[in-house]
N, C-alpha and C. Protein backbone atom coordinates (compact mmCIF):
# COMPACT_ATOMS: atom_id res chain seq x y z
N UNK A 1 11.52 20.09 -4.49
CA UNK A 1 11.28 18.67 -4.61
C UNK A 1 9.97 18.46 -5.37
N UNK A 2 10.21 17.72 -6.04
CA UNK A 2 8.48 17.03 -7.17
C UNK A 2 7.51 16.60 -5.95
N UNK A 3 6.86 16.74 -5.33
CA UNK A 3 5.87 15.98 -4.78
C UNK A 3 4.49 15.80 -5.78
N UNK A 4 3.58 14.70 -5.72
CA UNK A 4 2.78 14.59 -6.80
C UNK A 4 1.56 15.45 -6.28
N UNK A 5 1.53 15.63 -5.12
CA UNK A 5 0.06 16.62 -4.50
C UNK A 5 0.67 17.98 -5.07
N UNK A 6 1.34 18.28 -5.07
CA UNK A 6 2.38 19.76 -5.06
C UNK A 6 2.33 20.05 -6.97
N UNK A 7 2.62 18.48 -7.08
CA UNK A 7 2.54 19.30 -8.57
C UNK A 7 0.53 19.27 -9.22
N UNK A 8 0.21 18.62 -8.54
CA UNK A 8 -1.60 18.41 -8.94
C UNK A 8 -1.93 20.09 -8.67
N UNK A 9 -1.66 20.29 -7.70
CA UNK A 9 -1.81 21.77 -7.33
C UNK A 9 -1.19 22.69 -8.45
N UNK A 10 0.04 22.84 -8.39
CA UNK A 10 0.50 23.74 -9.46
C UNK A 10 0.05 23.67 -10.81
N UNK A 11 -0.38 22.42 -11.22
CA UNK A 11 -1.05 21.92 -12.52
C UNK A 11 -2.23 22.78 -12.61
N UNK A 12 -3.07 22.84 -11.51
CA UNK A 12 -4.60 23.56 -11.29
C UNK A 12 -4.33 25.24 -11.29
N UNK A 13 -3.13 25.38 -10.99
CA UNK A 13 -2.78 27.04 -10.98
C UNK A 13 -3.07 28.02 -12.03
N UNK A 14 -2.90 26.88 -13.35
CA UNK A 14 -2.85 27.77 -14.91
C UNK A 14 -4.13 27.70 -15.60
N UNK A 15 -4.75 26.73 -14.84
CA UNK A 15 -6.10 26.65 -15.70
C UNK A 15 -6.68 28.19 -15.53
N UNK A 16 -7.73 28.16 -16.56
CA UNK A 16 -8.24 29.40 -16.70
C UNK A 16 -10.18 28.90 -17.01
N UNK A 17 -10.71 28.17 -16.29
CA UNK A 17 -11.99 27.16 -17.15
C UNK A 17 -13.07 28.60 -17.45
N UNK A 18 -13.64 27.94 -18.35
CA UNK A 18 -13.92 27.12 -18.83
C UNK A 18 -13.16 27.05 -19.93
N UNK A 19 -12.24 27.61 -20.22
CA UNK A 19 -11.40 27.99 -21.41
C UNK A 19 -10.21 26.93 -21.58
N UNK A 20 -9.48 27.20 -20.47
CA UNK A 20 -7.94 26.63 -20.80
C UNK A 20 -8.49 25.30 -18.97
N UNK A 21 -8.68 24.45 -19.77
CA UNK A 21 -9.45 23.65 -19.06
C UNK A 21 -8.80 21.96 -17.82
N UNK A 22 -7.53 22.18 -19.22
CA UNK A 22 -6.65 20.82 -18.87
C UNK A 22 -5.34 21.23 -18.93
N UNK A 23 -4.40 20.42 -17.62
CA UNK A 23 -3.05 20.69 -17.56
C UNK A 23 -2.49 19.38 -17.60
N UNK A 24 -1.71 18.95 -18.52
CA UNK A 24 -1.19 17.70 -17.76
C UNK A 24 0.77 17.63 -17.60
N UNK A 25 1.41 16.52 -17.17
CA UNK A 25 2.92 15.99 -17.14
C UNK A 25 2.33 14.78 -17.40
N UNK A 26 3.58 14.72 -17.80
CA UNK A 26 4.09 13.31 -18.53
C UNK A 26 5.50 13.24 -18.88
N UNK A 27 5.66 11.68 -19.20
CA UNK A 27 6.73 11.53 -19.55
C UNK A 27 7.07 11.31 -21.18
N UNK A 28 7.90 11.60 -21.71
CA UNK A 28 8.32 11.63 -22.99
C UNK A 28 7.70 10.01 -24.03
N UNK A 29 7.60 8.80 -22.91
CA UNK A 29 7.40 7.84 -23.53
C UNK A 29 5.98 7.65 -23.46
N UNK A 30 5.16 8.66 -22.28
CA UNK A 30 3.63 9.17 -22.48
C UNK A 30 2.78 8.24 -21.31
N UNK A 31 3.78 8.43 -20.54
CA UNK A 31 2.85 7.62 -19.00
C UNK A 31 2.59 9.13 -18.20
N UNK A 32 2.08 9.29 -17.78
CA UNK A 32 1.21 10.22 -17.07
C UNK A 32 1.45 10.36 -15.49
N UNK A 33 1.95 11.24 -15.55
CA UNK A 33 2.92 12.03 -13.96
C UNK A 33 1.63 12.31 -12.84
N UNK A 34 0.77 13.25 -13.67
CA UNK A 34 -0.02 14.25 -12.92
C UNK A 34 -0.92 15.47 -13.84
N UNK A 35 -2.43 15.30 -13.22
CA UNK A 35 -2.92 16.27 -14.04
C UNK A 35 -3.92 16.56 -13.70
N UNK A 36 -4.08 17.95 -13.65
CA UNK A 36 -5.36 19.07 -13.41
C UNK A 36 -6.37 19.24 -14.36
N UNK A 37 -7.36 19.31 -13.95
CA UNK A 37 -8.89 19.37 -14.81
C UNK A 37 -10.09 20.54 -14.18
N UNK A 38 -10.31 21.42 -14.70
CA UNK A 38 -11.23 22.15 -14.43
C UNK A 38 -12.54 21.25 -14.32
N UNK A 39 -12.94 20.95 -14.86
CA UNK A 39 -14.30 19.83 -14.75
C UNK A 39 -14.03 18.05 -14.65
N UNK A 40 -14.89 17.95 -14.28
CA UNK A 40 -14.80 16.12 -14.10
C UNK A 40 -14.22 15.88 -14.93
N UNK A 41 -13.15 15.55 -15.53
CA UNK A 41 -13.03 14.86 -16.45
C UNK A 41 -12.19 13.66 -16.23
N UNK A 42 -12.98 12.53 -16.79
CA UNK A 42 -12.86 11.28 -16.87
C UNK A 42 -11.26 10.97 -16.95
N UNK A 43 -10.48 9.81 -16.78
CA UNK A 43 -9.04 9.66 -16.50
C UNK A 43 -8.98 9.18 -18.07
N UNK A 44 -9.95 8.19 -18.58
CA UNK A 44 -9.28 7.79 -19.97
C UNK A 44 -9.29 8.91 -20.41
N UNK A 45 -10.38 10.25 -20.57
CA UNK A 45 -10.06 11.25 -21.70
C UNK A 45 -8.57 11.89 -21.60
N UNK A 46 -7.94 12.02 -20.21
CA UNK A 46 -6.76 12.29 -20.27
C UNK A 46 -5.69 11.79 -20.89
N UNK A 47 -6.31 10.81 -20.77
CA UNK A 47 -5.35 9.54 -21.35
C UNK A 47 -4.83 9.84 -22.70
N UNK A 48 -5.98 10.08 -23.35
CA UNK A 48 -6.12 10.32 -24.53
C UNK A 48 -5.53 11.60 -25.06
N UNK A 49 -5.33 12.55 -24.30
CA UNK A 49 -5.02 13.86 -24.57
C UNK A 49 -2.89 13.41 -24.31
N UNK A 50 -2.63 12.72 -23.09
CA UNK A 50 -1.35 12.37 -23.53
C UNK A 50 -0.87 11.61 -24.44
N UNK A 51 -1.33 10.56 -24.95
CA UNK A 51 -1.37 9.97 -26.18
C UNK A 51 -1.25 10.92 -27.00
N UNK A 52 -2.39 11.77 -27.61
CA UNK A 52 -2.37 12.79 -28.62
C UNK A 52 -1.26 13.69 -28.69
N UNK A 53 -0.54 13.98 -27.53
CA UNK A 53 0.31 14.83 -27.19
C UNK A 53 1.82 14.46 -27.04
N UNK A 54 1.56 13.28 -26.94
CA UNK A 54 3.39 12.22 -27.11
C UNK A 54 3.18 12.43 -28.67
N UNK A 55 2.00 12.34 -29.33
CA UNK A 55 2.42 11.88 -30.69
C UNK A 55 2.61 13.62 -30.95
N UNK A 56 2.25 14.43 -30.92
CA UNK A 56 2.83 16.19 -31.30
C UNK A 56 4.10 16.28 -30.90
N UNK A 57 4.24 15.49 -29.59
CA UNK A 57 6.06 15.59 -29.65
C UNK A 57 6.42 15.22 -30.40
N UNK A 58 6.37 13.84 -30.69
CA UNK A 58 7.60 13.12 -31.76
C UNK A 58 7.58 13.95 -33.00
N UNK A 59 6.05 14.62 -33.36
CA UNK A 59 6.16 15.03 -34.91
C UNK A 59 6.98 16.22 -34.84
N UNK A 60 7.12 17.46 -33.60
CA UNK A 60 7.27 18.67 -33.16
C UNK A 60 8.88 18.83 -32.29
N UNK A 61 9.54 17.73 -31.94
CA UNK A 61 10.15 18.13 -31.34
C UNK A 61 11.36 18.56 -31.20
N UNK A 62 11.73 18.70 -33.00
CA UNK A 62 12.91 19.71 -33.40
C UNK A 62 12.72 21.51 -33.17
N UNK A 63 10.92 21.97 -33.16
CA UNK A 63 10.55 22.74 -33.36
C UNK A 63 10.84 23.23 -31.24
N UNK A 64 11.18 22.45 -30.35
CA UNK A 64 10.94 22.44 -29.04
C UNK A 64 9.86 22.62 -28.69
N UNK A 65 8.56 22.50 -29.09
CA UNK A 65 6.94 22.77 -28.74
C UNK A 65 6.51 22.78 -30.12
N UNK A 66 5.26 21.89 -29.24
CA UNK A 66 4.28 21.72 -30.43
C UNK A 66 2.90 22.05 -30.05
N UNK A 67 2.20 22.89 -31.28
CA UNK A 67 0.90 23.41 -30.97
C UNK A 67 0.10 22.77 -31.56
N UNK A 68 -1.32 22.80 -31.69
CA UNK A 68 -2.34 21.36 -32.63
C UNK A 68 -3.45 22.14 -32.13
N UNK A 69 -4.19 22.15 -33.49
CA UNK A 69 -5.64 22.66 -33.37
C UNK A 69 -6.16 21.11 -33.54
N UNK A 70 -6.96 20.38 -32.75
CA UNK A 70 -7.60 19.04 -32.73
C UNK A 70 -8.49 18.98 -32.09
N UNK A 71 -9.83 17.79 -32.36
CA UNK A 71 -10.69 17.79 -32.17
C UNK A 71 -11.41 18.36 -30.87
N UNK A 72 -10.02 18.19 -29.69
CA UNK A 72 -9.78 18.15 -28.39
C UNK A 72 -10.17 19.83 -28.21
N UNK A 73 -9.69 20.53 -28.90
CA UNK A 73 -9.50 21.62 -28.89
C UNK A 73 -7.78 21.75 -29.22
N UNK A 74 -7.50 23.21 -28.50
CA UNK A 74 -6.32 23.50 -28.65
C UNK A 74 -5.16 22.76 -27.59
N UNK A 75 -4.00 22.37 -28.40
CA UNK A 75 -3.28 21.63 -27.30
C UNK A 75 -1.89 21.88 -27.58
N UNK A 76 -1.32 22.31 -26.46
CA UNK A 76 0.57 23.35 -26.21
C UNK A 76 0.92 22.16 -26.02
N UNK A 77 2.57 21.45 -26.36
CA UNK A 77 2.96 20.42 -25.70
C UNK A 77 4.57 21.10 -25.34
N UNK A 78 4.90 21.18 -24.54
CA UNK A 78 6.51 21.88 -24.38
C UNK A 78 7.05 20.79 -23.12
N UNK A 79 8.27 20.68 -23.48
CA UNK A 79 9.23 19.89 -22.65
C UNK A 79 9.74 20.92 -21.48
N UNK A 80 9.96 20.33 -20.39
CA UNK A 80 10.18 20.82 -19.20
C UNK A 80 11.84 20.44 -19.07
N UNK A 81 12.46 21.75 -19.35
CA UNK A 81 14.24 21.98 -19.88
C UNK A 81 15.30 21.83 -18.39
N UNK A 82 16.22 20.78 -18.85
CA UNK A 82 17.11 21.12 -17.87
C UNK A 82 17.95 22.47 -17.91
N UNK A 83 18.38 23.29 -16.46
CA UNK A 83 18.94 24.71 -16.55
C UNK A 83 20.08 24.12 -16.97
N UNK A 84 20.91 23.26 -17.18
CA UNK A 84 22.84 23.13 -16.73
C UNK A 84 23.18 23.87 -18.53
N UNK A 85 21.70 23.21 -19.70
CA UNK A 85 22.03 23.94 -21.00
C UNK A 85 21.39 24.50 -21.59
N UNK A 86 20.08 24.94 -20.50
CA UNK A 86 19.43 26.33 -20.90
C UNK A 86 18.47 25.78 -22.01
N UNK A 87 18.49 25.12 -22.72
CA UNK A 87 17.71 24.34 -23.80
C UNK A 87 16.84 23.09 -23.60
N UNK A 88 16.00 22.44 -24.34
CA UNK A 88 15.76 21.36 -24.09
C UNK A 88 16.54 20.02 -24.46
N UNK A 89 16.58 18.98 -23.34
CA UNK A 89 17.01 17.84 -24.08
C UNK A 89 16.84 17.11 -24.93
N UNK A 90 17.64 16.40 -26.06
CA UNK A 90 16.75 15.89 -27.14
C UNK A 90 15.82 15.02 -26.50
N UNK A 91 15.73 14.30 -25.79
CA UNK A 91 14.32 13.26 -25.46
C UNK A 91 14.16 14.38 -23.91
N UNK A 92 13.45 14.71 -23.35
CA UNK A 92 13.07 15.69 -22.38
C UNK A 92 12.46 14.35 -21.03
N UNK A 93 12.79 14.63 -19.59
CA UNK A 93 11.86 13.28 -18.86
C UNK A 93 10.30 13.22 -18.88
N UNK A 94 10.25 14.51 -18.62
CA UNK A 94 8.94 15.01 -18.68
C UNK A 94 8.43 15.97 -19.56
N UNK A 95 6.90 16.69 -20.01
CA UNK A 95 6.24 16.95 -21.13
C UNK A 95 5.38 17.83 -20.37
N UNK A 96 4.67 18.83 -20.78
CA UNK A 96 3.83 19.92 -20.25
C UNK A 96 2.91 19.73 -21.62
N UNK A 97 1.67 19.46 -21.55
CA UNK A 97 0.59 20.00 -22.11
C UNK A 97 -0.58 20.77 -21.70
N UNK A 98 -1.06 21.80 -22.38
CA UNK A 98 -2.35 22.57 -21.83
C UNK A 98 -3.05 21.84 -23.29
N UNK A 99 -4.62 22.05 -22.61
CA UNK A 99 -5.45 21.86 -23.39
C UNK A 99 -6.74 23.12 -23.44
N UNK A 100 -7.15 23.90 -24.55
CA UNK A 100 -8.13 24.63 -24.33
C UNK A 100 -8.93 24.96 -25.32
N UNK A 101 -9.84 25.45 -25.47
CA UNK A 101 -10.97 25.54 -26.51
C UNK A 101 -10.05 26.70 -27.51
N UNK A 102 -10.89 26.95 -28.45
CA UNK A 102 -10.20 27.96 -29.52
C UNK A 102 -10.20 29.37 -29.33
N UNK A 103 -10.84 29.71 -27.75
CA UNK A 103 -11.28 31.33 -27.07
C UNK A 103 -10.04 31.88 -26.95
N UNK A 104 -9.10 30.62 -26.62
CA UNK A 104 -7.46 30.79 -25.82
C UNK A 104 -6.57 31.64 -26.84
N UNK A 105 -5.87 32.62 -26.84
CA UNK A 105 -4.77 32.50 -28.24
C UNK A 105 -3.66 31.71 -27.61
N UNK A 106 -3.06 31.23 -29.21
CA UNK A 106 -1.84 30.71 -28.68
C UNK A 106 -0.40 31.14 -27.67
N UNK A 107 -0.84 32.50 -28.01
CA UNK A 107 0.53 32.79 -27.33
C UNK A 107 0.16 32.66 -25.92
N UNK A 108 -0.96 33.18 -25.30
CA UNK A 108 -1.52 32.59 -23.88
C UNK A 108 -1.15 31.49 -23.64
N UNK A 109 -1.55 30.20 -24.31
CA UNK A 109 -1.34 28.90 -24.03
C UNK A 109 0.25 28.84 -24.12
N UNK A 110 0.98 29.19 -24.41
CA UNK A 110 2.81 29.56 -25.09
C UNK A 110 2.98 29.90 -23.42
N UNK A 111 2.66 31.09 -23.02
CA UNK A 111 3.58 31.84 -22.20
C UNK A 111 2.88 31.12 -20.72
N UNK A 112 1.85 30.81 -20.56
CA UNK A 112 1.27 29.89 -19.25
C UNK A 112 2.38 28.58 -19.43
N UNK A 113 2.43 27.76 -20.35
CA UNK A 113 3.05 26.46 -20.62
C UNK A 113 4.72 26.24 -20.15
N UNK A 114 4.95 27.91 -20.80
CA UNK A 114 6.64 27.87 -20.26
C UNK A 114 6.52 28.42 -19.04
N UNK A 115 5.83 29.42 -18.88
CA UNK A 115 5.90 29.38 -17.33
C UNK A 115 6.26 28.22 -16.31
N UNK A 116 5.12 27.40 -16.53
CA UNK A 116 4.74 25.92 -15.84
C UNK A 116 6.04 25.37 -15.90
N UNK A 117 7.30 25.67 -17.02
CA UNK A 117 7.81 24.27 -17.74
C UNK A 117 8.99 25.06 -16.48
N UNK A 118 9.25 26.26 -17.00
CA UNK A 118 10.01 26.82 -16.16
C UNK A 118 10.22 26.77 -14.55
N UNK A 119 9.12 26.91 -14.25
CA UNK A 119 8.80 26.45 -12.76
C UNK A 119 9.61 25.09 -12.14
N UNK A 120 8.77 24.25 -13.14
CA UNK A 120 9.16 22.89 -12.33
C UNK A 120 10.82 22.18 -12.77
N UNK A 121 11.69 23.03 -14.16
CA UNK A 121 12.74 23.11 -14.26
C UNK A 121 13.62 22.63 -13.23
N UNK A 122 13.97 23.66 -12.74
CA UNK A 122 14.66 23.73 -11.11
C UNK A 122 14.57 22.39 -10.28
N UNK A 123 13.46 21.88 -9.74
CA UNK A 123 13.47 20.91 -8.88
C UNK A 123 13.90 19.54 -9.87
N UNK A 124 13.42 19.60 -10.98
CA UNK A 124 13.62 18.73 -12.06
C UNK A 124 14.86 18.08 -11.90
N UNK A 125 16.17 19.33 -12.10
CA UNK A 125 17.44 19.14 -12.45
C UNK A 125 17.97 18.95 -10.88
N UNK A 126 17.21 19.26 -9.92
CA UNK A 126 17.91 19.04 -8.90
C UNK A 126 18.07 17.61 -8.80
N UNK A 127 17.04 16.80 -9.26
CA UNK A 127 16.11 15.61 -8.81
C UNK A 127 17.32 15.02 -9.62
N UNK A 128 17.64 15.13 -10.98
CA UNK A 128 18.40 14.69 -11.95
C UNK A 128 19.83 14.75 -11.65
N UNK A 129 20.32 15.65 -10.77
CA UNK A 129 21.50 15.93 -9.99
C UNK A 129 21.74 14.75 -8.89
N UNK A 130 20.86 15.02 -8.01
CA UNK A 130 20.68 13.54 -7.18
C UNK A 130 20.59 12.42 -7.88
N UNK A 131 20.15 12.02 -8.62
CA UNK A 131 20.13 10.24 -8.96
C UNK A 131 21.33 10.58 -10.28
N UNK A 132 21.80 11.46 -10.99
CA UNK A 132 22.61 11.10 -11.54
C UNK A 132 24.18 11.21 -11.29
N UNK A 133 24.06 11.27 -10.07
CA UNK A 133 25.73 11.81 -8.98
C UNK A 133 25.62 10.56 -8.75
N UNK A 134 27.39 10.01 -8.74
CA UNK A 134 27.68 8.88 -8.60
C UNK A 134 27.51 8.43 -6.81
N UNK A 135 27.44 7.09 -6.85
CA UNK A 135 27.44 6.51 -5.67
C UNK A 135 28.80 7.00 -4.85
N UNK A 136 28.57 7.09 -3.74
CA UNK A 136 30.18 7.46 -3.09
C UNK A 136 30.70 5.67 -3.33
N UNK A 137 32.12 5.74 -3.42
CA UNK A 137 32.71 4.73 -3.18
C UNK A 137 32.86 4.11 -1.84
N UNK A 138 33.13 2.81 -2.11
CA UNK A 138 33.50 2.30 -0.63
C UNK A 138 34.60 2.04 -0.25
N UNK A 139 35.10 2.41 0.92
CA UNK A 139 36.31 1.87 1.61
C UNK A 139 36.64 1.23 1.59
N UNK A 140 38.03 0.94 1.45
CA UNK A 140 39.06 -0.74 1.51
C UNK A 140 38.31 -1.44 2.97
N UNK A 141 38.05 -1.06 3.63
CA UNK A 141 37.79 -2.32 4.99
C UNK A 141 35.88 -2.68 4.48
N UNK A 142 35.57 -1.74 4.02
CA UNK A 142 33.87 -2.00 3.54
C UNK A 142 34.17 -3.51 2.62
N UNK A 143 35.71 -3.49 1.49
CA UNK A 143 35.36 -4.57 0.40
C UNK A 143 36.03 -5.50 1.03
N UNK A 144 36.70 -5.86 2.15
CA UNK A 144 37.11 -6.78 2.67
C UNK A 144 36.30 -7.80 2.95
């Protein structure tokens, strides 16, 4: 199950600070789920880092992940895949970004990111299983 303490936690799991510093979720249209910070960091700068990071999707997301050397530093953006097709969806619900200085290599930031994406997969599609299973019907004496 998604709980938002559960995923703040798992978010904090991959950091590596002072290096790989920021974790965040989000959603594809770039509202902000949940997110881990090695240091104080302020809520608008996050803000800003999903912003920056909705826009690497849209430019990136034939490529299924997008990487960006930016001012920010380095920033992974990978969609969090339903299992039923093993791939990502073309619009994905949710978004995985790491953020980290240039110490990180990419493939670090790559294989932490799918990890993460992988992880929370599973409960994802369960979650997506539940609300997208139809209502049971009702009984002839219920529509009476």
């Amino acid at each position: 199950m998604l709980v938002l303490s559960s995923l703040n936690k798992l978010l904090a799991q991959v950091l590596a600070p002072p290096a790989l510093h920021t974790a965040v979720l989000f959603t594809a249209s770039g509202a902000l789920v949940s997110f881990a910070s090695a240091s104080a960091r302020p809520k608008d700068d996050v803000r800003v880092l999903v912003g920056l990071a909705s826009e690497i999707w849209a430019e990136t997301r034939e490529d299924g992940e997008g990487l960006v050397d930016s001012e920010l530093g380095r920033i992974v953006v990978l969609p969090v895949a339903s299992l039923q097709e093993g791939r990502p969806p073309k619009e994905p619900i949710l978004l995985i970004a790491l953020n980290a200085t240039d110490s990180v290599e990419w493939g670090e930031l790559q294989r932490k990111a799918q990890g993460l994406a992988a992880h929370l997969a599973k409960p994802l599609q369960e979650l997506q299983n539940k609300i997208g299973s139809p209502a049971p019907s009702a009984s002839k004496s219920a529509r009476r």
